[in-house]
Protein backbone atom coordinates (compact mmCIF):
# COMPACT_ATOMS: atom_id res chain seq x y z
CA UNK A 1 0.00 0.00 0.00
CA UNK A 2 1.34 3.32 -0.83
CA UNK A 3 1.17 6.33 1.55
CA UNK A 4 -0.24 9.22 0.93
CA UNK A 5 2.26 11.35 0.37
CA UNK A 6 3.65 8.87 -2.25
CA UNK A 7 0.24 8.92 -4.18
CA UNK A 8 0.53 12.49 -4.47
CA UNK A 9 3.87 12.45 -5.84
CA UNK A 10 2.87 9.50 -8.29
CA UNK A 11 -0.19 11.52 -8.91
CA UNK A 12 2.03 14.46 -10.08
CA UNK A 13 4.82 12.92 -12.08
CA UNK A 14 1.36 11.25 -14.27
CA UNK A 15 0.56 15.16 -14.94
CA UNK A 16 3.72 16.17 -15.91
CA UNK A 17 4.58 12.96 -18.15
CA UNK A 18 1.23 13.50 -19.60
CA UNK A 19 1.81 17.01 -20.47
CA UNK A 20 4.95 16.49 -21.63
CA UNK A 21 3.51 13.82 -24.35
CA UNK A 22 0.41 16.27 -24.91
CA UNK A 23 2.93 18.40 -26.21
CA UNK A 24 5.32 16.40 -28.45
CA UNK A 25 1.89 15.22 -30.03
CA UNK A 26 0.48 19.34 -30.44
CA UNK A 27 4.15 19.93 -31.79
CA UNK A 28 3.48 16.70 -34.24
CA UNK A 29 0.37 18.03 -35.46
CA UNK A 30 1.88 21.07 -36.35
CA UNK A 31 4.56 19.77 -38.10
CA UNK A 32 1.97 17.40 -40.18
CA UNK A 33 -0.14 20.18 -40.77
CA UNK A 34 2.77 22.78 -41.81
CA UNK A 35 5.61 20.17 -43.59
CA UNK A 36 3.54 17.18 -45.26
CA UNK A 37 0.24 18.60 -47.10
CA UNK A 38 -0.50 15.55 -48.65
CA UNK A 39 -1.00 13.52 -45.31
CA UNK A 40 -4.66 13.91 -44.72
CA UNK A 41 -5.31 10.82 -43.06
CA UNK A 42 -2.53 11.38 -40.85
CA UNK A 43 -3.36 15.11 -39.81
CA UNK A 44 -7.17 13.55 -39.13
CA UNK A 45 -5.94 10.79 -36.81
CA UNK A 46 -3.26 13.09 -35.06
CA UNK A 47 -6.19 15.82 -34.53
CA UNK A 48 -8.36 13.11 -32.97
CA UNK A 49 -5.69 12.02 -30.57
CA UNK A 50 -4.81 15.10 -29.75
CA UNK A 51 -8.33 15.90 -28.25
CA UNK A 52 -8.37 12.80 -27.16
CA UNK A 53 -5.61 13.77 -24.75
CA UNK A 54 -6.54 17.08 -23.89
CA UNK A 55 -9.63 15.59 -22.38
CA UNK A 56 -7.45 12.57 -20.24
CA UNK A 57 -5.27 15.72 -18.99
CA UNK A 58 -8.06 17.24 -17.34
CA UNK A 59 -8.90 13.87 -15.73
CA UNK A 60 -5.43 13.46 -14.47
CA UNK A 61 -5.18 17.24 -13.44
CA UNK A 62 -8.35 16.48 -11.15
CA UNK A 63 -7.22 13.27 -9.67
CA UNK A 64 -3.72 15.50 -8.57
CA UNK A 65 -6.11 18.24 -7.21
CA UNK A 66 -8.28 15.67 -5.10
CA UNK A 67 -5.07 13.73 -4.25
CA UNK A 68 -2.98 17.14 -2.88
CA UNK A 69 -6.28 18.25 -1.12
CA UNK A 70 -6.90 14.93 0.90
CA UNK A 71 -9.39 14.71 3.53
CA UNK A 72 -10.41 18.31 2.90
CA UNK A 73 -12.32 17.82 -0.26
CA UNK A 74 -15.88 15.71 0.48
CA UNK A 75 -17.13 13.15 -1.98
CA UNK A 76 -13.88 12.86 -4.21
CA UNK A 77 -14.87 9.63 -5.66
CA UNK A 78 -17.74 11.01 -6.82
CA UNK A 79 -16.01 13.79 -8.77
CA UNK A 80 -13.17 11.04 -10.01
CA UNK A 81 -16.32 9.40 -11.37
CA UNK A 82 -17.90 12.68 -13.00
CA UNK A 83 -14.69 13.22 -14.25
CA UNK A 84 -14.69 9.75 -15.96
CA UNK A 85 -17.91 10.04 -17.46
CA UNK A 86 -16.87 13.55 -19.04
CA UNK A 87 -13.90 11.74 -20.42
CA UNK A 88 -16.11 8.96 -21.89
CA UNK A 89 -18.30 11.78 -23.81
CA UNK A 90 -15.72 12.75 -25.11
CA UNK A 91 -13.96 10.02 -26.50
CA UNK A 92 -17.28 9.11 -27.79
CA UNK A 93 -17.52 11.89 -29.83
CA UNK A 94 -14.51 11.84 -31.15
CA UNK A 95 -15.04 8.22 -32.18
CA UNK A 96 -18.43 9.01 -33.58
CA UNK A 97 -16.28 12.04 -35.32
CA UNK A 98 -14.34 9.48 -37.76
CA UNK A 99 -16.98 8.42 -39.66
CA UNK A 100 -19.53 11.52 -39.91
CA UNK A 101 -16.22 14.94 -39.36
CA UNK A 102 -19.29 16.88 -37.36
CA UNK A 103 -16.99 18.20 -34.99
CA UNK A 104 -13.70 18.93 -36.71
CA UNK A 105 -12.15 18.01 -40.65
CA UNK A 106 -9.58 18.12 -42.67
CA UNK A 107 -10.08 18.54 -45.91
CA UNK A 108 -8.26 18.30 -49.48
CA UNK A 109 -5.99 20.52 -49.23
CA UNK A 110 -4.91 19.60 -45.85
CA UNK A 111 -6.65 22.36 -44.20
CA UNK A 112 -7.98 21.97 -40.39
CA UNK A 113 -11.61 22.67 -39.45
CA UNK A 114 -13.81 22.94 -36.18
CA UNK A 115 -17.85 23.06 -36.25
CA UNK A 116 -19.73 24.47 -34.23
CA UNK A 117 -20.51 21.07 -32.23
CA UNK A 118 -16.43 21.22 -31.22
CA UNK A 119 -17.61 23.59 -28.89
CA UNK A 120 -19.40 20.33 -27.18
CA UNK A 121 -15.86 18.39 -26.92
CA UNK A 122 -14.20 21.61 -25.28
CA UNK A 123 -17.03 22.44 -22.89
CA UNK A 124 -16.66 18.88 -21.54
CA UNK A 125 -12.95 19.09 -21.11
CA UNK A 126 -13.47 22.64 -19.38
CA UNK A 127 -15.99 21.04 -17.57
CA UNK A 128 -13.81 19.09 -15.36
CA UNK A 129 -11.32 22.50 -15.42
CA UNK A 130 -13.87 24.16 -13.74
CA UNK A 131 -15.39 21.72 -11.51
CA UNK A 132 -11.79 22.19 -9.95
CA UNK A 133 -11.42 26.09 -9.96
CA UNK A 134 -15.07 25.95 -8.27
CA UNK A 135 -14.19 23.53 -5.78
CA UNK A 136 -11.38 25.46 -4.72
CA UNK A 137 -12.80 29.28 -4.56
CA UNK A 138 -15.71 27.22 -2.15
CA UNK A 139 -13.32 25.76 0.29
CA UNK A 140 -10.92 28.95 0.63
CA UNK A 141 -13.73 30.61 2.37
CA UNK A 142 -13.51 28.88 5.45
CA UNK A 143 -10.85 26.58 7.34
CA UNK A 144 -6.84 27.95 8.66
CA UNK A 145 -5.26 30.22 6.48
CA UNK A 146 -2.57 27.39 5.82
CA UNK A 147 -5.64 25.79 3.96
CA UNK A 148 -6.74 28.72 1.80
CA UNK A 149 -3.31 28.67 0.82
CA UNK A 150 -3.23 25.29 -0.27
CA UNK A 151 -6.87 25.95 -2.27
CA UNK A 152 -5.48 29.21 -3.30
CA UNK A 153 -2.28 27.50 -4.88
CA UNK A 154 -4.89 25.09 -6.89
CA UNK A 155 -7.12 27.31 -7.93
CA UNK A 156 -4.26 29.23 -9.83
CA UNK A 157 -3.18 26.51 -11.08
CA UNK A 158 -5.91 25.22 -12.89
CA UNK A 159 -6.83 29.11 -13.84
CA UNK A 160 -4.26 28.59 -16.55
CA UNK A 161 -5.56 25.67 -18.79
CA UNK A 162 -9.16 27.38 -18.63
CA UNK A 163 -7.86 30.83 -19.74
CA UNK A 164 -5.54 29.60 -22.60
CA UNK A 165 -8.76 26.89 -23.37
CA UNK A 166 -11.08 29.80 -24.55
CA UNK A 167 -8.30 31.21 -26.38
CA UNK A 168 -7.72 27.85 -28.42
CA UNK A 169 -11.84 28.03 -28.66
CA UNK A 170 -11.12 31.38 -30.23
CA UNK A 171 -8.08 30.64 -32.60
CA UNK A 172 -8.14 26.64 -32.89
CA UNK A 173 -4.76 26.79 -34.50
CA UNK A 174 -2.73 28.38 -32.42
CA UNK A 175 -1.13 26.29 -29.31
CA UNK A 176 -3.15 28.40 -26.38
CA UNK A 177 -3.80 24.41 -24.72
CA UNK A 178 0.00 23.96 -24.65
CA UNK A 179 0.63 27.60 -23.10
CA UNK A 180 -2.06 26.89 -20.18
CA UNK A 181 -0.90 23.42 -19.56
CA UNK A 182 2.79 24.58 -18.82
CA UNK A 183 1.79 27.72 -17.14
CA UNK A 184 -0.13 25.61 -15.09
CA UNK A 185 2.31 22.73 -13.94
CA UNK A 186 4.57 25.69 -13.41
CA UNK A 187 2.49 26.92 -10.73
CA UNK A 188 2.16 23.20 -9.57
CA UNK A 189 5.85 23.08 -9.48
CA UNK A 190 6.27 26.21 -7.36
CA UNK A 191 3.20 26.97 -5.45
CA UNK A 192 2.29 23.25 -4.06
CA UNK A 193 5.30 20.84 -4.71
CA UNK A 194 7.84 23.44 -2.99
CA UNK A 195 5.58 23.77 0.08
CA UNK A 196 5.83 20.50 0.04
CA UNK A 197 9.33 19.93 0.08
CA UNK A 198 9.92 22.87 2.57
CA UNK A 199 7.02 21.18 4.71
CA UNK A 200 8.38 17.76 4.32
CA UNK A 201 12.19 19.16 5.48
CA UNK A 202 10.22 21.16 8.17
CA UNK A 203 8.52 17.39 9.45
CA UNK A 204 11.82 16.35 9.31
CA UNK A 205 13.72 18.88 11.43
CA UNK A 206 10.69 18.31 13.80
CA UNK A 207 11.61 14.55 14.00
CA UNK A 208 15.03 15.13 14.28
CA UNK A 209 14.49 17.32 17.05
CA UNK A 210 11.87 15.30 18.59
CA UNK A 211 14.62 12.27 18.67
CA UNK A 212 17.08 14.63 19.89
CA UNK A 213 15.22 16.18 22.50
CA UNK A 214 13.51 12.71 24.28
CA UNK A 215 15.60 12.74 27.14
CA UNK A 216 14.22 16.49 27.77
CA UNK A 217 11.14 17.25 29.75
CA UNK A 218 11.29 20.55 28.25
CA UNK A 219 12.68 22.78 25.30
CA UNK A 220 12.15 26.07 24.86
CA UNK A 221 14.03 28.60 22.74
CA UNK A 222 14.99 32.36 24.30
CA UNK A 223 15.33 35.49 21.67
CA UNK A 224 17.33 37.56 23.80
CA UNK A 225 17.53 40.65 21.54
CA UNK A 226 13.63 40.62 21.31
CA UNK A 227 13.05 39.36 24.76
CA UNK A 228 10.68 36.42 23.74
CA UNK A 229 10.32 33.02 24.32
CA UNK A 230 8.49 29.69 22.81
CA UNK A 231 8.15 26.59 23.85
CA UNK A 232 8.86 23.73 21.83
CA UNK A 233 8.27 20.56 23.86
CA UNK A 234 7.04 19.91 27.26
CA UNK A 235 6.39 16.90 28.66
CA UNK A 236 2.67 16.43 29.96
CA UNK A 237 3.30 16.90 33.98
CA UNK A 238 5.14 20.26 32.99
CA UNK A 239 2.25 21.16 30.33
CA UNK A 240 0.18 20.92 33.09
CA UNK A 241 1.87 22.78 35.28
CA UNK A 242 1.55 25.46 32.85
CA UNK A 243 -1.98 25.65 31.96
CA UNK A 244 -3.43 25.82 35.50
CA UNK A 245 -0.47 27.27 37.24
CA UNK A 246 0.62 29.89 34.78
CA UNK A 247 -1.27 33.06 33.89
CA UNK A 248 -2.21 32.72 30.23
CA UNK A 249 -2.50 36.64 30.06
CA UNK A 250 1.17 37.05 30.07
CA UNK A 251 3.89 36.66 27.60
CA UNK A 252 5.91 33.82 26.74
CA UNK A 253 8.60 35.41 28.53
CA UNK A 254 6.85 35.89 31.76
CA UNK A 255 5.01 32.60 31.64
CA UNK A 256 8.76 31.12 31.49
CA UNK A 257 9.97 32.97 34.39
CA UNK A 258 6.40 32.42 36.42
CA UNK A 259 6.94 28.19 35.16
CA UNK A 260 10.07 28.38 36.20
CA UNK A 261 9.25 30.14 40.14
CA UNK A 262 6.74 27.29 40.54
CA UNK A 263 8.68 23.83 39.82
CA UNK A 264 12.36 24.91 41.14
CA UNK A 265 12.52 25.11 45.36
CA UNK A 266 13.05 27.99 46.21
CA UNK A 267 16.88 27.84 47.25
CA UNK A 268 17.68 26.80 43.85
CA UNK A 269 15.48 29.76 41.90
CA UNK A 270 17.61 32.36 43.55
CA UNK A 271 20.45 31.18 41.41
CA UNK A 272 19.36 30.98 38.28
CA UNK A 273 16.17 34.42 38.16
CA UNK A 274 16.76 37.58 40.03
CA UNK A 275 15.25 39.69 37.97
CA UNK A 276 14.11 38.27 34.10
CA UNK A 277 16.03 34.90 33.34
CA UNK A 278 16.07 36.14 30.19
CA UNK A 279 18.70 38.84 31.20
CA UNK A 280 20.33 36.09 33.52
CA UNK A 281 20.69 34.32 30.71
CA UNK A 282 22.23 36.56 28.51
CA UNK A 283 24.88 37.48 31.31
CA UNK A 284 25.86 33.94 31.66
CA UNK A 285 26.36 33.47 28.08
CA UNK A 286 28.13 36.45 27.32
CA UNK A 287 30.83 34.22 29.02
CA UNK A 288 30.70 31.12 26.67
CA UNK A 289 28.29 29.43 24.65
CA UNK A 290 26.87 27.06 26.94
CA UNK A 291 26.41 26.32 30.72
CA UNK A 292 25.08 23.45 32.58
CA UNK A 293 23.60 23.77 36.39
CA UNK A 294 22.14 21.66 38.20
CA UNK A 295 18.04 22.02 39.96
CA UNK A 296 16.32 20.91 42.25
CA UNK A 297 12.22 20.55 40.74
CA UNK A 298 9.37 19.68 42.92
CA UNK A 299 6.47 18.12 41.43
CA UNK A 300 3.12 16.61 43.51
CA UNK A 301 5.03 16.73 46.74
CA UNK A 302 7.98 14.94 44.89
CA UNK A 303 11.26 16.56 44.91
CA UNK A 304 13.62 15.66 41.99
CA UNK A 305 16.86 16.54 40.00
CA UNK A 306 16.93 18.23 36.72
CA UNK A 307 19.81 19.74 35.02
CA UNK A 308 19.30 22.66 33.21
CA UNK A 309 21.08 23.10 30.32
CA UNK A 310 21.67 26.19 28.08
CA UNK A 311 23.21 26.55 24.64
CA UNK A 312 23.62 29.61 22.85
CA UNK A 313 22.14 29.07 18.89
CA UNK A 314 24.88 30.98 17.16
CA UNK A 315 28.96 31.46 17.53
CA UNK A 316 28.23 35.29 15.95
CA UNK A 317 25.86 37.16 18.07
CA UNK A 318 24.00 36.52 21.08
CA UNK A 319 20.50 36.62 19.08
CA UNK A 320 19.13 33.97 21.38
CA UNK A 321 19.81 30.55 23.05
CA UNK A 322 17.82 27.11 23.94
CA UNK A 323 17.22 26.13 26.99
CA UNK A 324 16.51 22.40 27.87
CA UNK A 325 15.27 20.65 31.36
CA UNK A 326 17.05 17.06 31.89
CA UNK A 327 15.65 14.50 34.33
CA UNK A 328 19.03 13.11 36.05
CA UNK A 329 17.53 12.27 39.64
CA UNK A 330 18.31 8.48 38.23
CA UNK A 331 21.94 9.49 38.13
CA UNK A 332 21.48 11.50 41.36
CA UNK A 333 20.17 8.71 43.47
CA UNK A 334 23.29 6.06 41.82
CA UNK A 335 25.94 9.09 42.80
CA UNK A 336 23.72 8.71 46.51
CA UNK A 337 24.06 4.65 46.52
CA UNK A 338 27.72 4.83 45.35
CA UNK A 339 28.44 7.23 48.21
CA UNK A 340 26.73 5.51 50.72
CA UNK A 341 28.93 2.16 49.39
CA UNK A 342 32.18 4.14 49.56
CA UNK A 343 31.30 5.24 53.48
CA UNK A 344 29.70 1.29 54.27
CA UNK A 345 33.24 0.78 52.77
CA UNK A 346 35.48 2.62 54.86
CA UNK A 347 33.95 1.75 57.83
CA UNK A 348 33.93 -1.71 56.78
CA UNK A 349 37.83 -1.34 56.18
CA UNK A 350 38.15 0.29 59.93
CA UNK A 351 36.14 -2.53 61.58
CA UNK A 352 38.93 -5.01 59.69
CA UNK A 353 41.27 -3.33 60.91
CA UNK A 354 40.35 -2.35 64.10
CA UNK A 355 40.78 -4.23 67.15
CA UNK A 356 37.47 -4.88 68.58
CA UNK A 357 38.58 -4.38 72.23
CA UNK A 358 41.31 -1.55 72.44
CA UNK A 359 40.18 -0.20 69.39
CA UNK A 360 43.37 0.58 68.14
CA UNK A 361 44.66 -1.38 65.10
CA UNK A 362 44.51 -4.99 64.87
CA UNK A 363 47.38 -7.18 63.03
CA UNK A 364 45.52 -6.10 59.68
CA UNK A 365 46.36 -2.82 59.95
CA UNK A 366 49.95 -3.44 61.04
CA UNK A 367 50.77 -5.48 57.98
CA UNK A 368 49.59 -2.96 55.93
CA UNK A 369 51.84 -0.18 57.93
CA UNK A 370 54.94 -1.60 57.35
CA UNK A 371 53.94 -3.04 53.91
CA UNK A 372 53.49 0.90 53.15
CA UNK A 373 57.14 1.43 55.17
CA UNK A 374 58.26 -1.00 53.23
CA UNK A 375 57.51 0.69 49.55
CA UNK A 376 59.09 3.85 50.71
CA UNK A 377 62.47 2.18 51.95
CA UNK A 378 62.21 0.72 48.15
CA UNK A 379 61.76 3.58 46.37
CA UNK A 380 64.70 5.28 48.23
CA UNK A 381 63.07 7.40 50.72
CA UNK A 382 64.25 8.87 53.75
CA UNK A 383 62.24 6.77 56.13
CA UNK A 384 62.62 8.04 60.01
CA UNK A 385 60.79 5.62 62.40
CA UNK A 386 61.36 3.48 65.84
CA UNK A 387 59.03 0.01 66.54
CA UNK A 388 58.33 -0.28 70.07
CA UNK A 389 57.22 -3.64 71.31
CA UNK A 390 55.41 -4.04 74.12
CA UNK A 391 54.19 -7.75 76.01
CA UNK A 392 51.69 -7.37 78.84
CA UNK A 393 53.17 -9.44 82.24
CA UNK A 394 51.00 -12.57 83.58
CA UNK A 395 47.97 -11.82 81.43
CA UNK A 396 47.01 -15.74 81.88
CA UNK A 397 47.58 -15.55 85.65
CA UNK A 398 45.00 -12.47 85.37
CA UNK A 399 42.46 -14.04 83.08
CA UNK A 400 43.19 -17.36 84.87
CA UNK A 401 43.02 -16.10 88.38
CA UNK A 402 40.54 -12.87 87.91
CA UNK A 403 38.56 -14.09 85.25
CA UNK A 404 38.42 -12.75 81.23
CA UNK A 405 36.81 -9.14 81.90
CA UNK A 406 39.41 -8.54 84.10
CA UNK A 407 41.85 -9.32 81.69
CA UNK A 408 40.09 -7.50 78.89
CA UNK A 409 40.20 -4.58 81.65
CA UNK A 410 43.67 -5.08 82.11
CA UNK A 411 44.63 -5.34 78.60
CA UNK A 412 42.61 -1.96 77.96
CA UNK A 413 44.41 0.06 80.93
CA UNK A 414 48.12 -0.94 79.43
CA UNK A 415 46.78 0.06 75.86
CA UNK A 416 46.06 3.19 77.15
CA UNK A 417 49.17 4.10 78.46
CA UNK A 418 50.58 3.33 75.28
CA UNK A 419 48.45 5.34 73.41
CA UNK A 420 48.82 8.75 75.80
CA UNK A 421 52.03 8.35 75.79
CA UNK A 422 52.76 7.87 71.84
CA UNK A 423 49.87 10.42 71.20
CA UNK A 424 50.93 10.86 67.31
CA UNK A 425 52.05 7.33 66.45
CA UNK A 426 49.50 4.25 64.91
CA UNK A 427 49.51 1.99 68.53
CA UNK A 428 48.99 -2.17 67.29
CA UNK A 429 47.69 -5.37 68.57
CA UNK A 430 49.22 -7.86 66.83
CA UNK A 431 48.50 -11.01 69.58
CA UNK A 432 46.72 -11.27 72.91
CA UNK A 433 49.06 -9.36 74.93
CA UNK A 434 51.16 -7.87 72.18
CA UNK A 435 51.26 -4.46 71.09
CA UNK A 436 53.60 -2.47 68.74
CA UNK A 437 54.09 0.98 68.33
CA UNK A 438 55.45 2.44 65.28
CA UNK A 439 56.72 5.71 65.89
CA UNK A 440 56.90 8.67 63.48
CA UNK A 441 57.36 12.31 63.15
CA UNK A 442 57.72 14.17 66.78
CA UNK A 443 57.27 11.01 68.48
CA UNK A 444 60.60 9.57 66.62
CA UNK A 445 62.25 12.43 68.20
CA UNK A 446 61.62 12.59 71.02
CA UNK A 447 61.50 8.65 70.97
CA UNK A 448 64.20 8.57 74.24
CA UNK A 449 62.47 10.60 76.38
CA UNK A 450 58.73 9.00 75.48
CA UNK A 451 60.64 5.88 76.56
CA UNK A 452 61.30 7.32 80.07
CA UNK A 453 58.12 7.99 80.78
CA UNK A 454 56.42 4.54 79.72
CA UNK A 455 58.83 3.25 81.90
CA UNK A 456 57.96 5.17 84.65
CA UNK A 457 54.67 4.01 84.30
CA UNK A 458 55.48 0.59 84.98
CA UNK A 459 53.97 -1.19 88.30
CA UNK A 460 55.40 -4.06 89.86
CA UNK A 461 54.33 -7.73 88.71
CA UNK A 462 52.93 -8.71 92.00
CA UNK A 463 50.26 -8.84 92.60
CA UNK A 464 48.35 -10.01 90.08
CA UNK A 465 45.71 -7.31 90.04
CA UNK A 466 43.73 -5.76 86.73
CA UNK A 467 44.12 -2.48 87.30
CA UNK A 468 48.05 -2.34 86.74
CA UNK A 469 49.83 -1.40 84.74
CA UNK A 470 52.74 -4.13 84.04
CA UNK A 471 54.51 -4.56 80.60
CA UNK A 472 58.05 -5.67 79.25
CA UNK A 473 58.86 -2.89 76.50
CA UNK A 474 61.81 -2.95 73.63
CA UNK A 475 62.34 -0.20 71.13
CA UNK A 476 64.50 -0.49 68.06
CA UNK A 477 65.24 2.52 65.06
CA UNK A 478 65.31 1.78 61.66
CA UNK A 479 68.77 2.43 60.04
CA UNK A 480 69.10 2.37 56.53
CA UNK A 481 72.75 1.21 56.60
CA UNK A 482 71.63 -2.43 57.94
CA UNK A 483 68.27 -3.24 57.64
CA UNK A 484 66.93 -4.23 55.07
CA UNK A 485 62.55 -4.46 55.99
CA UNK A 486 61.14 -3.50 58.65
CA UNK A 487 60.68 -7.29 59.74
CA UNK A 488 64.34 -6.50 60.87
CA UNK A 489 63.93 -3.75 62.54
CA UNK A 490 60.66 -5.28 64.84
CA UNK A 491 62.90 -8.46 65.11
CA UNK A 492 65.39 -6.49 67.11
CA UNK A 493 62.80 -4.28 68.96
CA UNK A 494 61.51 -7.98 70.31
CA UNK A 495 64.98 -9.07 71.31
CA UNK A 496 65.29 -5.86 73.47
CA UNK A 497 61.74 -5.84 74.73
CA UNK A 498 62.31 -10.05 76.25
CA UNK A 499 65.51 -8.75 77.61
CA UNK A 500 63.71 -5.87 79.47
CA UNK A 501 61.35 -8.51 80.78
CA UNK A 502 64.14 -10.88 82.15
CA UNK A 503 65.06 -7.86 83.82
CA UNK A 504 61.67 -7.16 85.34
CA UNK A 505 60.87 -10.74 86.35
CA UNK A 506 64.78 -10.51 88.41
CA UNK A 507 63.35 -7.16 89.55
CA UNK A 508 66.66 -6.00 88.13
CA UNK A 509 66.92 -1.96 87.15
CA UNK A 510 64.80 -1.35 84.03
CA UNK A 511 67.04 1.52 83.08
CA UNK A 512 69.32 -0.70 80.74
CA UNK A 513 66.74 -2.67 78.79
CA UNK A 514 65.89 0.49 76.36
CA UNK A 515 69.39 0.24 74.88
């Protein structure tokens, strides 16, 4: 099945083709009538088809007409068929013409010759000339002016073949029907099929745009030298906003900035109108030709993202600029769950490496601190930093003798001397009564006299109570010159701290066991 549109077109290219044979066969009776004299048969039978098509070219010059007019034009079927009939008069006549001449003759001495009953045979092709011309005037009295231009276009059109007709009625030599037909498709050609084209690219920048702009709830283009505005799209919960919520008394312009008060919250509006966002607008492009910024739009009690985004429609001159409303509140709410992931995250990665009791860092966390050490002594780095090992005394005896929660008790009091008194160094527990202390930065130097003062904080072993505060402690630096991880430098730092608790179980001087 073809379209519409492609019937037309078919509908047209029959006109022209016929026209275009109408005249090869006026410009063959001519030649007959002017070059061979003695072909008096021949002129006769070229005569006779030459009316012959005259009177098919008004049936195919109606069929275009009803075709290009479409749904407009009532009962078209009926004309097609009127139009027919007129066409089978007159091939009648012509037929009936052969044997009896009564409309038309040629005669010895080649000399062409209408009757009076010719005027029968053109009246019936005018017929259907004029059937058009009326049907046209009728309907350009009412409908949108786009219409009366369309019957207006017609109506010329067809004016030409009935003008130059009476004039071939008049002089029945001359080639009037050849003038009108020409003059005619000619106004075909550029009254109707070049509103067509530029109607049919029109359609087609529509679609384009319409395919362009899906993703937008709303389009509208900005003159900023003439301070106007017209929407192009809007999706139907924004169309609605703007018939009831909108005063339809105002411009475009104002409706825009009115629209624009009533879906944006009201910390976002301040931003983008303060006084016309068409002058907003024109300040922000002056600056490029384009910005993006992002909205907040609240809709039935729903608050949602939108990105607003503004181009400017020519590199020259700031003439004017589209504006286009993007839904992204899909893209909002993944940035939200990926944020929320990257927090459940981290504080997934501090629980694993936390220790659940002390809360300082568990043997995770130390791996990964001297695995980071570790890269910088590799890479050549002037690495400054002390391990200090600590072992708790008789935890079993406590836990054994005291019960667990006073050995969780005790094992929180000696971390927390460790940690006041390394205040800016990572503080470990690496085992059950382990700790290591890694330090760094102010603590590194002043790494002898911290020292001191954890050892003054040491309490005799006995008794075995919770609430003291009894350790075995061994610190050892790192020096470039000899070791080569820090596994070697916590190796020694473990040496020194079970020599410090030899000393402490002999209730020997602690002083020496920090060398």
């Amino acid at each position: 099945m073809w379209d519409k549109q492609d019937m037309r077109d078919r509908a047209f290219v029959r006109l022209i083709l016929w026209v275009i044979l109408f005249c090869i066969n006026d410009a063959l009776w001519w030649l007959l009538a002017a070059r061979f004299p003695d072909q008096t048969t021949l002129l006769f039978g070229c005569s006779t088809v030459y009316h012959g098509a005259a009177a098919i070219t008004a049936y195919l010059w109606l069929s275009y007409t009803l075709y290009y007019l479409g749904k407009r034009i009532k009962y078209a079927s009926v004309l097609r068929i009127l139009a027919m009939v007129l066409v089978a008069i007159q091939f009648g006549l012509l037929l009936l013409n052969i044997p009896y001449d009564f409309l038309f003759s040629v005669n010895n001495a080649v000399l062409y010759h209408e009757t009076r009953a010719m005027q029968v045979l053109f009246f019936s092709q005018y017929a259907t000339y004029i059937i058009i011309a009326l049907l046209c005037l009728f309907k350009m009295k009412g409908g949108t002016p786009k219409d009366r231009r369309k019957f207006l276009a017609m109506f010329l059109c067809v004016l030409a073949p009935i003008c130059c007709g009476f004039l071939q009625m008049i002089s029945p030599l001359s080639p009037y029907y050849v003038v009108g037909y020409m003059l005619g498709c000619c106004v075909i050609f550029t009254h109707v099929v070049l509103h067509m084209t530029k109607v049919s690219t029109y359609q087609q920048d529509n679609a384009i745009m319409a395919a362009l702009s899906a993703d937008f709830d709303m389009i509208c283009y900005i003159d900023i030298q003439r301070n106007e505005a017209r929407f192009q799209t809007m999706s139907p919960k924004f169309q609605k906003i703007l018939d009831e919520k909108v005063d339809k008394k105002q411009t475009n312009l104002q409706k825009l900035d009115q629209f624009l008060k009533t879906i944006v919250v009201p910390e976002d509006i301040s931003e983008i109108i303060k006084d016309s966002f068409c002058k907003q607008v024109a300040s922000s492009l002056s600056q490029g030709i384009s910005y993006t910024k992002r909205i907040r739009v609240r809709i039935d009690d729903t608050t949602e993202f939108y990105e607003m985004k503004i181009v400017h429609d020519t590199d020259n001159r700031l003439a004017g600029c589209v504006l286009g409303l993007h839904n992204i509140n899909h893209v909002e709410l993944i940035k939200e769950e990926k944020e929320k992931l990257k927090n459940d995250l981290m504080k997934t990665t501090i629980i694993a490496n936390r220790d659940p009791l002390t809360g300082v860092g568990n043997r995770a966390a130390f791996n990964q601190k001297t695995e980071d050490l570790l890269n910088e002594i590799n890479k050549g780095q002037l690495v400054k930093f002390a391990i200090i090992e600590c072992d708790l005394n008789n935890l079993k005896l406590v836990n054994d003798l005291l019960g667990h929660e006073e050995g969780d008790l005790f094992i929180k009091k000696n971390c927390r001397v460790f940690c006041e008194t390394f205040k800016h160094s990572p503080v470990y527990r690496i085992g059950g009564d382990e700790f290591v202390i890694i330090a760094q930065g102010s603590d590194y130097e002043e790494r002898d006299a911290l020292m001191d003062k954890l050892r003054s904080l040491q309490e005799p072993n006995d008794p075995v109570q919770a609430d003291r505060v009894s350790f075995a402690a061994g610190i050892a630096e790192y020096n470039p010159q000899t070791d080569e991880s820090v596994a070697d430098v916590l190796k020694r730092a473990d040496s020194f701290m079970y020599i410090n608790k030899k000393h402490i179980k002999k209730r020997q001087p602690v002083q020496e066991t920090w060398e």
